[in-house]
C-alpha atoms as a PDB file:
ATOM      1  CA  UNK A   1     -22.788  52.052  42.967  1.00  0.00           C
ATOM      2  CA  UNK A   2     -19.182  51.511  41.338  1.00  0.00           C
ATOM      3  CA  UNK A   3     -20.922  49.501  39.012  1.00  0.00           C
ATOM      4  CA  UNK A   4     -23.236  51.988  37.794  1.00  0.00           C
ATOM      5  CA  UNK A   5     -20.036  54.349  37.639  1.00  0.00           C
ATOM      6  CA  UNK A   6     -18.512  52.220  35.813  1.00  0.00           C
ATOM      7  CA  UNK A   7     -21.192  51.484  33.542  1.00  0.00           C
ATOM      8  CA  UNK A   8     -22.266  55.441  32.557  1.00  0.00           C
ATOM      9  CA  UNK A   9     -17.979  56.033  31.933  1.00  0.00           C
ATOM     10  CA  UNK A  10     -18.326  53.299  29.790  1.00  0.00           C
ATOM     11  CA  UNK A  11     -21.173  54.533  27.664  1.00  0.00           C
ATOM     12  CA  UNK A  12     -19.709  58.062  27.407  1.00  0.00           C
ATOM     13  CA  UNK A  13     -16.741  56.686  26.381  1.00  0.00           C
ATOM     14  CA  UNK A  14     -18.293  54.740  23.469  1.00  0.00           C
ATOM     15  CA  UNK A  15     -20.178  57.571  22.649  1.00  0.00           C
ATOM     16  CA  UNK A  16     -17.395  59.908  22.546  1.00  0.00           C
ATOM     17  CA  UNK A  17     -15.689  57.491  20.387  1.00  0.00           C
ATOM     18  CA  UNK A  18     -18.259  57.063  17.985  1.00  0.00           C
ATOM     19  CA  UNK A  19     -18.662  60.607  17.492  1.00  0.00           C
ATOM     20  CA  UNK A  20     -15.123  60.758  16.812  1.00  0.00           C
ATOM     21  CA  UNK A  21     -15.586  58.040  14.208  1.00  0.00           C
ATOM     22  CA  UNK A  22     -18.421  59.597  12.358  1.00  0.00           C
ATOM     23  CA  UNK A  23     -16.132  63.119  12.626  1.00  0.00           C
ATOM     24  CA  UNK A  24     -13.462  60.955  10.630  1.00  0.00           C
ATOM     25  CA  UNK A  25     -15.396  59.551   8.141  1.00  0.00           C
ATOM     26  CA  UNK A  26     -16.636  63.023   7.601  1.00  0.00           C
ATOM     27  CA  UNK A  27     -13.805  64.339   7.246  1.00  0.00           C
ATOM     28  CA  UNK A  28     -12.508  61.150   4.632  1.00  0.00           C
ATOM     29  CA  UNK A  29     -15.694  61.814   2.964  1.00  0.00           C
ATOM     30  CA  UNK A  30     -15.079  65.822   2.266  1.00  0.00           C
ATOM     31  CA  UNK A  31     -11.500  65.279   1.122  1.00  0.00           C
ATOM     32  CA  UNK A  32     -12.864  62.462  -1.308  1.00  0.00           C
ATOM     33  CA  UNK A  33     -15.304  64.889  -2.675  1.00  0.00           C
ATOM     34  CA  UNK A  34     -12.708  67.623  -2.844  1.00  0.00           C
ATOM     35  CA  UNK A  35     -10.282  65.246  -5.037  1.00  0.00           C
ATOM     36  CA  UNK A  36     -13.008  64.122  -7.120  1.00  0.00           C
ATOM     37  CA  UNK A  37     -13.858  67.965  -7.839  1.00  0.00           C
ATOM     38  CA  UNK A  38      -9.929  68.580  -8.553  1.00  0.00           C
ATOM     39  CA  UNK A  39     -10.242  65.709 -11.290  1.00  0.00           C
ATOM     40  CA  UNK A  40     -12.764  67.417 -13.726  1.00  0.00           C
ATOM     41  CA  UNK A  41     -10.865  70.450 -12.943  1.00  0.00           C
ATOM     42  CA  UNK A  42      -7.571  68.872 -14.438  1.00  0.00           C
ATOM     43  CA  UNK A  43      -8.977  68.120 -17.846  1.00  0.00           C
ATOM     44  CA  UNK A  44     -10.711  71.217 -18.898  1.00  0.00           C
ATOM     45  CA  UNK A  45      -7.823  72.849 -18.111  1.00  0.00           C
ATOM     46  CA  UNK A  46      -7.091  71.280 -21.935  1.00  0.00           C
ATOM     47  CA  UNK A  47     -10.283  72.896 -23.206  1.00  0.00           C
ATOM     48  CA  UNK A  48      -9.358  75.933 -21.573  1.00  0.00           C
ATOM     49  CA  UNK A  49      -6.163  76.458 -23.433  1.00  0.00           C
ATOM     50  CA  UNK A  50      -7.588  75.629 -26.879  1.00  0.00           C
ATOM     51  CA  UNK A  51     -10.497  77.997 -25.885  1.00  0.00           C
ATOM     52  CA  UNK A  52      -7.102  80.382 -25.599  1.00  0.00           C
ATOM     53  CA  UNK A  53      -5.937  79.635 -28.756  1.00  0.00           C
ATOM     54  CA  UNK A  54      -8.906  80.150 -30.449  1.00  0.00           C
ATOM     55  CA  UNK A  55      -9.182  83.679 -28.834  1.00  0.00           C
ATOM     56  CA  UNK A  56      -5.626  84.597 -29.838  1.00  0.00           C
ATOM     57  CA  UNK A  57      -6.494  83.703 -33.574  1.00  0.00           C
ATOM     58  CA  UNK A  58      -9.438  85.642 -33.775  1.00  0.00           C
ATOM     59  CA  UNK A  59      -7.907  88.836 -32.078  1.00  0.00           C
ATOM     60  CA  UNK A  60      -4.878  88.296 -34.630  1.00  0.00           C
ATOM     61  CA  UNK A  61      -7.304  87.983 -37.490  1.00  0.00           C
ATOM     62  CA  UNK A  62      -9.155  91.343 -36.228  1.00  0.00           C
ATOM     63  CA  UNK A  63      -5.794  93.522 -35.858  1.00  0.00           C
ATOM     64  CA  UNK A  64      -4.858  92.078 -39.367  1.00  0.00           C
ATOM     65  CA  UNK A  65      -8.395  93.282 -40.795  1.00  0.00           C
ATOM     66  CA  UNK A  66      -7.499  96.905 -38.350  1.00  0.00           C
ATOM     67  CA  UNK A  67      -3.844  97.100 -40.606  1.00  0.00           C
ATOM     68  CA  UNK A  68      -5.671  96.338 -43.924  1.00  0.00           C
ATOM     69  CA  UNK A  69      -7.869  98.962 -43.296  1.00  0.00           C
ATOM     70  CA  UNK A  70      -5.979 101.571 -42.507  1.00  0.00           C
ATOM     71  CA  UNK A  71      -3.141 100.439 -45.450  1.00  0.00           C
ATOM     72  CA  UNK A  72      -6.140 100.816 -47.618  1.00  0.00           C
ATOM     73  CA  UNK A  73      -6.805 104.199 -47.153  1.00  0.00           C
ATOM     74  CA  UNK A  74      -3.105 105.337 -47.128  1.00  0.00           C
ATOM     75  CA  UNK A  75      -2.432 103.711 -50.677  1.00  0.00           C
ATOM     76  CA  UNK A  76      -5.573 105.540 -51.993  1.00  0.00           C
ATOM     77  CA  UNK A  77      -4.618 108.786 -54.237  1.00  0.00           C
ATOM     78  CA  UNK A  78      -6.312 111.899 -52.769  1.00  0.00           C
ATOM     79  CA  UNK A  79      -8.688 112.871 -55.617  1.00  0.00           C
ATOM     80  CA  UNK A  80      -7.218 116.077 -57.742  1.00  0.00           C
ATOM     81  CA  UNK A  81     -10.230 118.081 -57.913  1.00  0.00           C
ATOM     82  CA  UNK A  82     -10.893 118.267 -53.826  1.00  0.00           C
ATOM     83  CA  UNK A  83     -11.004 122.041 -52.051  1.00  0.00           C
ATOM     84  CA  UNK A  84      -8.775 122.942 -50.065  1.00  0.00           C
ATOM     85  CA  UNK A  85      -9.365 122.772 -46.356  1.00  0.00           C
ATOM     86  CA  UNK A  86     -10.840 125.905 -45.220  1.00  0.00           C
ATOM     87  CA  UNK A  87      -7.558 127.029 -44.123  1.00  0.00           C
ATOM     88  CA  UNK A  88      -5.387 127.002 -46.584  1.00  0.00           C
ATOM     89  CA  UNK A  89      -4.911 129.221 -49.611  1.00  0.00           C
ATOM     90  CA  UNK A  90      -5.239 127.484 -52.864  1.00  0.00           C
ATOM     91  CA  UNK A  91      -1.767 128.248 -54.122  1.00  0.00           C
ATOM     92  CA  UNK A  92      -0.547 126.503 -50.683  1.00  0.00           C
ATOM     93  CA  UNK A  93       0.941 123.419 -52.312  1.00  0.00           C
ATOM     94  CA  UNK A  94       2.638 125.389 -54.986  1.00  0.00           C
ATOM     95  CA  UNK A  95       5.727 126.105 -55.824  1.00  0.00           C
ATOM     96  CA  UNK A  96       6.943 129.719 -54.974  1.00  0.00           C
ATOM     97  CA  UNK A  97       7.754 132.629 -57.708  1.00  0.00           C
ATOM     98  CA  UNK A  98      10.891 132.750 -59.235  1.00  0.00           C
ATOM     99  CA  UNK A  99      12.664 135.947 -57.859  1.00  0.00           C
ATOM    100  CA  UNK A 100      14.466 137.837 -60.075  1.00  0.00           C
ATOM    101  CA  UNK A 101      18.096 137.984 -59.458  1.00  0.00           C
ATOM    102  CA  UNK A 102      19.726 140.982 -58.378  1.00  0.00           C
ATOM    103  CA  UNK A 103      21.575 143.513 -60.197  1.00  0.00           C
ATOM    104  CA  UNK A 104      25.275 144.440 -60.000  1.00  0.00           C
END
């Protein structure tokens, strides 16, 4: 009777190690496969900056093309023979009358 005891501690015990064992390795395995993830993730962090770069020259080049735009129309001479807006006179961007000056 001790011997069977004996005997059915020792199993659990070597069962209850092994599962241990296998929960290590498991656990080695998962932290390899985490590292190995973290590797790839190192070196496009290179091709993520030039992808940066390249983004920052093309919004540059589109604010530059924005400025020329709007530098183009300021430089252009409003055209002589336009209207008026609706409300203004004509004589709006004239000079006023000479007044007569006053007697003594």
């Amino acid at each position: 009777m001790v011997r069977c005891v004996l005997l059915l501690a020792t199993v659990v015990a070597v069962l209850a190690s092994r599962g241990r064992a296998a929960a290590a390795q498991q656990a080695a395995a998962e932290v390899e496969t985490r590292a190995q993830q973290a590797q790839p993730a190192a070196s496009d962090a290179g091709e993520d900056a030039d992808v940066v770069k390249q983004l920052a020259v093309l919004e540059e080049i589109d604010l530059l093309r924005n400025l020329d735009l709007f530098e183009g129309t300021s430089q252009q001479a409003p055209d002589a023979g336009t209207a008026p807006d609706a409300g203004t006179s004509p004589d709006a961007g004239a000079a006023p009358p000479p007044q007569p000056e006053p007697r003594r």
